[in-house]
Structure formats: structure tokens, C-alpha cells
Protein backbone atom coordinates (compact mmCIF):
# COMPACT_ATOMS: atom_id res chain seq x y z
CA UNK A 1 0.00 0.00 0.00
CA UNK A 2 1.56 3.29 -1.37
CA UNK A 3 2.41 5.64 1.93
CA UNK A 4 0.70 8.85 1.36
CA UNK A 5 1.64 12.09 2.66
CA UNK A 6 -1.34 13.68 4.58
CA UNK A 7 -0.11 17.09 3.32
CA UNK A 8 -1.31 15.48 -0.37
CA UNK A 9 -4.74 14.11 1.25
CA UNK A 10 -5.33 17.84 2.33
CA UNK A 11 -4.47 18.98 -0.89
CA UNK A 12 -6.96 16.64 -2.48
CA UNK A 13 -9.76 17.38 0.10
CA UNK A 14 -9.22 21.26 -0.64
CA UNK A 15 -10.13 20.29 -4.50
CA UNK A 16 -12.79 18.29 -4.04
CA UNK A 17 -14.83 18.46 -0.66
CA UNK A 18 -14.74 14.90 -0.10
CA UNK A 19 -14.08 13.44 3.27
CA UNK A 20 -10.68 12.76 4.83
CA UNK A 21 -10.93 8.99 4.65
CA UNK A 22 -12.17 8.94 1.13
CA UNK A 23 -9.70 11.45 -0.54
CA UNK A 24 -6.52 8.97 1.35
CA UNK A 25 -8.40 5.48 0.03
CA UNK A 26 -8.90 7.76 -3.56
CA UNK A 27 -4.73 8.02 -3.41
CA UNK A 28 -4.01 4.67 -1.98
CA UNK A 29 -6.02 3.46 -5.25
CA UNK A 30 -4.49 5.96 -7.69
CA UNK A 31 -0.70 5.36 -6.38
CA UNK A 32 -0.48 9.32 -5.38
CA UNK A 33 -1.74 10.70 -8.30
CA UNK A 34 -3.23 14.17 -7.37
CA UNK A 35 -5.27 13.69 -10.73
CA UNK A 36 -6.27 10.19 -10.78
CA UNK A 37 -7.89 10.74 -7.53
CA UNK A 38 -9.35 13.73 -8.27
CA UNK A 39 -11.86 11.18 -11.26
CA UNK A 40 -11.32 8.71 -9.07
CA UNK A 41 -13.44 10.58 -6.63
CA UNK A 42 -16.19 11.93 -9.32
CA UNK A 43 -16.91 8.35 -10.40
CA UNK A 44 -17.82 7.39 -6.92
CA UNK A 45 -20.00 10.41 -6.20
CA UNK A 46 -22.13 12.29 -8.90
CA UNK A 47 -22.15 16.13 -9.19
CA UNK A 48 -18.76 16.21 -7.27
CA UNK A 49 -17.12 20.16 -7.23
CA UNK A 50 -13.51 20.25 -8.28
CA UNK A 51 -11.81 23.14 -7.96
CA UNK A 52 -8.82 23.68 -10.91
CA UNK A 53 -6.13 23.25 -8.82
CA UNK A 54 -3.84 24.22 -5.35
CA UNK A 55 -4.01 27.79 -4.26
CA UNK A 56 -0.68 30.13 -2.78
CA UNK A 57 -1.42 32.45 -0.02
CA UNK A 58 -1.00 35.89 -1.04
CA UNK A 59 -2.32 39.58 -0.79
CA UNK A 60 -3.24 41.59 -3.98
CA UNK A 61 -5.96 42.93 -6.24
CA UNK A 62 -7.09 42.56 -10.20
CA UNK A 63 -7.20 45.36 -12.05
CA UNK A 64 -8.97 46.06 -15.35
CA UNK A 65 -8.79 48.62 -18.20
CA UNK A 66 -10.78 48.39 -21.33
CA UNK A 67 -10.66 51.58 -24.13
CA UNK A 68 -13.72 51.12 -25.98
CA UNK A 69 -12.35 53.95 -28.64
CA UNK A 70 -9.19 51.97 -29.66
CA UNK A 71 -10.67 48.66 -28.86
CA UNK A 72 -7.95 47.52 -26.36
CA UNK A 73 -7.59 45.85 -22.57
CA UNK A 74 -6.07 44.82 -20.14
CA UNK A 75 -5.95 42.78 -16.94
CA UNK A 76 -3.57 42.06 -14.47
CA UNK A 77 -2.77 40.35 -11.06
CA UNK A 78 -0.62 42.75 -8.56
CA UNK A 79 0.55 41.27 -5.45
CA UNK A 80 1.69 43.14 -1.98
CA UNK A 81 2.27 41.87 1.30
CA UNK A 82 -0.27 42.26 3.13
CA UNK A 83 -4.34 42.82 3.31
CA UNK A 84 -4.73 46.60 4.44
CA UNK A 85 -1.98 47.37 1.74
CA UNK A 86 -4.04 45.59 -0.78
CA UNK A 87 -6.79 47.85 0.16
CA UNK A 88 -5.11 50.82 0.22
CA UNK A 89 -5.61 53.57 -2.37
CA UNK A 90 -2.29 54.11 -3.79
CA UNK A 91 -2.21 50.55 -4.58
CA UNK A 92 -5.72 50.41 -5.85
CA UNK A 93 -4.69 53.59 -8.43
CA UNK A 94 -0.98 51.65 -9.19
CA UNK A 95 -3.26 48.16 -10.18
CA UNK A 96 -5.53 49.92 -12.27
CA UNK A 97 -2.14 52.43 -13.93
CA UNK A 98 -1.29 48.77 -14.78
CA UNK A 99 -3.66 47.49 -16.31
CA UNK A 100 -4.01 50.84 -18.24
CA UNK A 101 -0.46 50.07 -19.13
CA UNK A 102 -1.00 46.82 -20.53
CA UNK A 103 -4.14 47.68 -22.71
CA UNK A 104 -2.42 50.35 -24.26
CA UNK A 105 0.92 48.73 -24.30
CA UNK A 106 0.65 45.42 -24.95
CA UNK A 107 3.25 43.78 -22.76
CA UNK A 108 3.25 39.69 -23.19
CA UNK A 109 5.30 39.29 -19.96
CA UNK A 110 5.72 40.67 -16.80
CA UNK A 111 9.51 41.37 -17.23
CA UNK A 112 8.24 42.99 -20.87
CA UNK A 113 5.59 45.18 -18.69
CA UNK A 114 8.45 46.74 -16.25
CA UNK A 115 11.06 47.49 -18.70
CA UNK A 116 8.22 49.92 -20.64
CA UNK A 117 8.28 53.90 -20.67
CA UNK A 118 5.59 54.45 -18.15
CA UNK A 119 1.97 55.67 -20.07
CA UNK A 120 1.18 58.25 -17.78
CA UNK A 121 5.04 59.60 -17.55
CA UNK A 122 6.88 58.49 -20.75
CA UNK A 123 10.16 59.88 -18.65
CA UNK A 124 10.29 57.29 -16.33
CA UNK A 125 9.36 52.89 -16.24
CA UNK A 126 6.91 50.83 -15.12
CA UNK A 127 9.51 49.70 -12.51
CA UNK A 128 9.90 53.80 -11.31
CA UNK A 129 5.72 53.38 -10.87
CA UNK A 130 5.83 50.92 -8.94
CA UNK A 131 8.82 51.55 -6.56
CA UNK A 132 7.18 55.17 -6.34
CA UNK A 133 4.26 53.61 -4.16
CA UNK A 134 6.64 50.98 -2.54
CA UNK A 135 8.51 53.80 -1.09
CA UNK A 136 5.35 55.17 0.27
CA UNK A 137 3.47 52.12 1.76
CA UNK A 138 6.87 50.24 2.50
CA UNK A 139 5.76 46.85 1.40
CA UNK A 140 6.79 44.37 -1.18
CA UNK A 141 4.97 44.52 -4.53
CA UNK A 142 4.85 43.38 -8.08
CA UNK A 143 2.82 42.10 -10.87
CA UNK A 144 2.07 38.35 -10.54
CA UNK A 145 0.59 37.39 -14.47
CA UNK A 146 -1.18 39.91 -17.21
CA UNK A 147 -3.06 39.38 -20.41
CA UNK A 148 -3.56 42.20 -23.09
CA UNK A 149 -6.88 41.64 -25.93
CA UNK A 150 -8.08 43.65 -28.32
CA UNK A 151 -11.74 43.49 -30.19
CA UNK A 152 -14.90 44.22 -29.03
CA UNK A 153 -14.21 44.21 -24.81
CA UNK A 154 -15.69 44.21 -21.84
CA UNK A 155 -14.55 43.51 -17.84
CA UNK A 156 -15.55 43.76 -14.35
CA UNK A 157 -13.78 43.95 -11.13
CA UNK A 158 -15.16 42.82 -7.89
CA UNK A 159 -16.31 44.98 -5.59
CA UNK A 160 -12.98 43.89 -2.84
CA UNK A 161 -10.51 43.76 -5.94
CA UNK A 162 -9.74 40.47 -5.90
CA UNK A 163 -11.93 38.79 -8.58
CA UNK A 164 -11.63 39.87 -11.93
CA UNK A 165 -12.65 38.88 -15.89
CA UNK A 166 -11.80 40.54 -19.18
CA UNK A 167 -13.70 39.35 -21.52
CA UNK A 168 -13.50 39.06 -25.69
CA UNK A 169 -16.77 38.62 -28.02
CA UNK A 170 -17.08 39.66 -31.92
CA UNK A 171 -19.69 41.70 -32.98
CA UNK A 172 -20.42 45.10 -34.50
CA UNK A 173 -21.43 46.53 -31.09
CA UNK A 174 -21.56 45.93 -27.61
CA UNK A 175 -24.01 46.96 -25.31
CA UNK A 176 -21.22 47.64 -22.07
CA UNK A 177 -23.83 47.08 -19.22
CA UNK A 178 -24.33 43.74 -21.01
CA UNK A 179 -20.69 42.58 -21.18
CA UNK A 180 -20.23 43.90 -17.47
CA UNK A 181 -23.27 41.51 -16.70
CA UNK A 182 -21.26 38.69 -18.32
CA UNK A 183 -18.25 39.43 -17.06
CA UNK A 184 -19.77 39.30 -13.54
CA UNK A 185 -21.32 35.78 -14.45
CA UNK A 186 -18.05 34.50 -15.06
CA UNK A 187 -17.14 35.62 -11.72
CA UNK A 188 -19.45 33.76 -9.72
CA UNK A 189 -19.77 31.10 -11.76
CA UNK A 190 -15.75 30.45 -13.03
CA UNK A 191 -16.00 28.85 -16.18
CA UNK A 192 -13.62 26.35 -17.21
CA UNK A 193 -13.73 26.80 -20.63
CA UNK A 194 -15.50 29.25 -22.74
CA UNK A 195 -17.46 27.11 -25.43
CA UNK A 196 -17.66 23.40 -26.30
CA UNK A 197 -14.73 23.59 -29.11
CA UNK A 198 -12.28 24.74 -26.22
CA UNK A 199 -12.59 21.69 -24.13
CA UNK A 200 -9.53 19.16 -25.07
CA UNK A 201 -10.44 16.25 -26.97
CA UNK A 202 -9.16 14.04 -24.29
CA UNK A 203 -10.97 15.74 -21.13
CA UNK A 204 -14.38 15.16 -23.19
CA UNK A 205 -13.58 11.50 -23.66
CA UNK A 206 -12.66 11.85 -20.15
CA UNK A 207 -16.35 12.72 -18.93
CA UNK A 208 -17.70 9.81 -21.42
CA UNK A 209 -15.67 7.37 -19.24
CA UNK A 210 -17.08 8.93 -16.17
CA UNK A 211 -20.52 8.79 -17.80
CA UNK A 212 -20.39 5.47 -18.23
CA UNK A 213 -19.37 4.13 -15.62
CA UNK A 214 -21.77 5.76 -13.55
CA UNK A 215 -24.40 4.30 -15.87
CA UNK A 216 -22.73 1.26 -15.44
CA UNK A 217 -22.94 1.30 -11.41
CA UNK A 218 -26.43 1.85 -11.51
CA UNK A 219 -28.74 -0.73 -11.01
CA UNK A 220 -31.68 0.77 -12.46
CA UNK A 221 -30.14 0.64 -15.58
CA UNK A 222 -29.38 -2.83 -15.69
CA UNK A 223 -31.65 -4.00 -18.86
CA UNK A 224 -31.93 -0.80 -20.50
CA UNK A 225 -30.86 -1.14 -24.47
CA UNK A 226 -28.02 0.65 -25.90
CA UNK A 227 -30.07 3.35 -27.68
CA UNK A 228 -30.75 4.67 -23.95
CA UNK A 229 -27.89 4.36 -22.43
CA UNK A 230 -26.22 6.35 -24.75
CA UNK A 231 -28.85 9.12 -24.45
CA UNK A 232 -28.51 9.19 -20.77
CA UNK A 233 -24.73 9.35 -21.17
CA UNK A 234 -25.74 11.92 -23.63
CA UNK A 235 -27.24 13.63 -21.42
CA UNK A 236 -24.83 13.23 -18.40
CA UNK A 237 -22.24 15.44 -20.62
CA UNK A 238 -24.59 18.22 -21.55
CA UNK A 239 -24.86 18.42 -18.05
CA UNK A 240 -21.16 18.67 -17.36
CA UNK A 241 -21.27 21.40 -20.23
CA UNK A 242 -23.96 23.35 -18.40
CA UNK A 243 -21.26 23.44 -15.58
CA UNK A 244 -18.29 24.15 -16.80
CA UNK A 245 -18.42 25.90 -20.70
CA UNK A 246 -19.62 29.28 -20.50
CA UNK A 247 -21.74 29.19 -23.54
CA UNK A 248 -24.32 26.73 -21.90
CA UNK A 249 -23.80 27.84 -18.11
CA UNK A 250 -27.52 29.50 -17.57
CA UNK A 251 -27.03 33.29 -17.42
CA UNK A 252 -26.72 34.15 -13.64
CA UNK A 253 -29.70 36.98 -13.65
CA UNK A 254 -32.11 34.53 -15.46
CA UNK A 255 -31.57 30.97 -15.42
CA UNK A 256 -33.92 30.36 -18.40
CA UNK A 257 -31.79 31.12 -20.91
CA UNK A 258 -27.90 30.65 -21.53
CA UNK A 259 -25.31 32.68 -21.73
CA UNK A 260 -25.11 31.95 -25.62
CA UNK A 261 -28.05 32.61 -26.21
CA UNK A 262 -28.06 35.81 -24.22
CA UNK A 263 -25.14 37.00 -26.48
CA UNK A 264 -26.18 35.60 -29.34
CA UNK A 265 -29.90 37.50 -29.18
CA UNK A 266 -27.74 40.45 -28.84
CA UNK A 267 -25.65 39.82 -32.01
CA UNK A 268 -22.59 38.66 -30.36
CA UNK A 269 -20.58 35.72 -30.50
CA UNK A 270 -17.87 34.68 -27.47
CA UNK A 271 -14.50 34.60 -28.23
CA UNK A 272 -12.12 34.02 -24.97
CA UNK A 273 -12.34 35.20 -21.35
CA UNK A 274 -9.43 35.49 -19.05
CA UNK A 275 -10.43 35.35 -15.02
CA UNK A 276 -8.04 35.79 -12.22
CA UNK A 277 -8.39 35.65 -8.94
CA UNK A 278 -6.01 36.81 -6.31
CA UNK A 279 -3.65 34.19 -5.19
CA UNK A 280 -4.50 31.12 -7.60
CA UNK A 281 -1.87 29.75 -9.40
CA UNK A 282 -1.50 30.42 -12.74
């Protein structure tokens, strides 16, 4: 019997919910694998939450910038030491400078981001912005990740700054509020993927497995025929859609429809999202 650690139990009971004793046997059967556990666990219980992955302690906010003019954004992760600096105004103006900084700028990379001629002040860096408010607060800071799109935009920040989604669609015009609303779905809800086409070949065949066996362990399908089976395994992955791709997550502020459909009555089509959140691991 493989020796687990009980640091990688933890680890695997902070992804899934599932009780101590479970999450060690789920290891014990898997040989360690963090993964293998992880489906190991969702074939023995139905509708089981997995979170994407481990999670580093840290202090920090999200900050957005979208110019509707020029049809550019930005969003980035900044990180600090500690919570009241996080909250603390000349941080909250330096996140969203940076995120102005990457929409207009277009940095791929964080070292690319700190070696540019500041926006606001051509005269001095990125670097001379930030160790500007350093010197003030005294604290450790520094961006953590960044992503700069361009296209028809929209984003939203959480109201404590540490939640935040840019968001990409194609169309000939947005309505804003709409995009915002979006944006804030994909906050509470955090998407995996955006639509069906962006889920990897092998994580789909992935759920059919799952699907199937779970058909397969129940007895009440015992002498169904094949033509029904497959529906309800059919169905099983529409559902696992519904949860995790964007485009057929129902829209947040009215269940009845999707969020497709929502953009789609509106003339839109979804292109990509990008969602941080302070402190995950990217």
C-alpha cells in the first residue's frame, strides 16, 4: 500500500470536498496521483465540485482597463504583502495604472511590462511606478501574471478587488452594461472553458468514461438497451457542459436562458475570457 503524505490528502480534500478517509483510500487506489484521484473521486460520487487546482497564499488585487475607442484591454494580477496594503488607495490607483499600461501597451510578460516607458510619464518605467508607491506604503509589490486583448471588450472587477474577468466577443457593437453583466457571471460562476470547441479532446472522452461508468454502477439501468444508455450518457455530458463551458452555463440573472443565447440574441458571439483571482496559481 503506497504511503501517502497527509499534506497530499489535504491537498486533495481542498479540490474536491470529499471526506478525509475517502480522498486517502482515492490516493491509496491511484498510487499518489493528485489527478487520478481527483476522477477517481467523481466516479464514486455524482455532481462532485472540483476546484482547478492548489491555491498560494497571497495579498493583492485585479485590475482592469478596457478603451472602448481603440478597442484595447487589459488585466492584471498585482501582489503586496499584506491585506490593508491591498486595500489601500495608492495601490488600488498603481493596479488599475497597470492594467491601463498593458491595454495600451501590450506587454506579453511581466519582465516585458516593467522594462516599458511608463503611459502616464513616458520619462520614467513601469519599474519607477511601482517603486514610487513601494517607497510610500513600505511593502513588497509586483505584478504576478497579465493578459492584453483587443476586439470588441468588456470587464468587471469585484467589488474587494480580488476577482476579476476581461472578456472578448465579436460583434459590431456591444451593449457595455451587457458585457459587465457577463463578465460578472463568469465571476461567480468560473467557467472552465468558454465554449464546447475549447474543451480538449481528451478531457471530453474523459467525462464519457465517467458517464459510463456511472451508468454502469447503476442498477436501475441494468436491462436498459443501448439506444438509452447512450442518451442518458448523452445527457450526463450536456450536463457537465452546463457546468463548466460558458456558452451553456444559464445566465446568472435569469436561469432560463444561456449565456449563448443571451449574447447571441444580442448579435454577439464569445471569443475568450481570461479570469483571475487573487492568489491562484496560474
Amino acid at each position: 500500500m503506497a504511503n501517502i503524505p497527509a499534506t497530499d490528502v489535504k491537498k486533495l480534500r481542498d479540490r474536491t470536498n470529499a471526506p478525509f478517509g475517502e480522498c486517502k483510500t482515492a490516493l491509496t487506489e491511484t498510487g499518489g496521483d493528485m489527478e487520478k484521484a481527483v476522477q477517481w473521486l467523481r466516479e464514486k460520487h455524482k455532481g462532485l465540485a472540483v476546484t482547478k487546482g492548489e491555491r498560494e497564499t497571497a495579498e493583492g488585487r485585479i485590475g482592469t482597463f478596457v478603451d472602448l475607442g481603440q478597442h484595447v484591454g487589459g488585466i492584471i494580477e498585482v501582489r503586496c504583502e499584506s491585506a490593508p496594503s491591498a486595500k489601500n488607495e495608492l495601490f488600488v490607483q498603481l493596479t488599475n495604472d497597470l492594467a491601463k499600461q498593458v491595454a495600451f501597451e501590450g506587454a506579453q510578460s511581466v519582465p516585458e511590462l516593467l522594462a516599458q516607458p511608463f503611459v502616464d510619464a513616458p520619462a520614467k518605467t513601469v519599474t519607477d511606478r511601482i517603486n514610487d508607491v513601494i517607497g510610500l506604503i513600505r511593502e513588497n509589490m509586483k505584478p504576478a501574471r497579465l493578459k492584453h486583448l483587443t476586439g470588441v471588450l468588456g470587464s468587471y472587477v469585484h467589488h474587494d478587488g480580488t476577482v476579476g474577468v476581461l472578456l472578448q466577443v465579436e460583434g459590431d457593437r456591444a451593449d457595455t452594461q451587457l458585457l459587465r453583466d457577463v463578465c460578472m457571471h463568469i465571476t461567480a460562476r468560473n467557467p472552465s472553458y468558454a465554449r464546447r470547441e475549447d474543451v480538449p479532446a481528451d478531457v471530453v472522452a474523459r467525462e464519457k468514461e465517467i458517464a459510463k461508468a456511472q451508468i454502469a454502477s447503476d442498477p436501475k439501468n441494468a436491462n436498459k438497451p443501448a439506444n438509452i444508455l447512450d442518451k442518458i450518457a448523452e445527457g450526463k455530458l450536456n450536463t457537465w457542459y452546463a457546468e463548466n463551458v460558458l456558452v451553456d452555463q444559464p445566465f446568472v440573472k435569469d436561469d432560463t436562458k444561456t449565456v449563448g443565447q443571451l449574447l447571441k440574441s444580442a448579435g454577439l458571439k464569445l471569443v475568450r475570457f481570461v479570469r483571475y483571482k487573487v492568489g491562484e496559481l496560474s
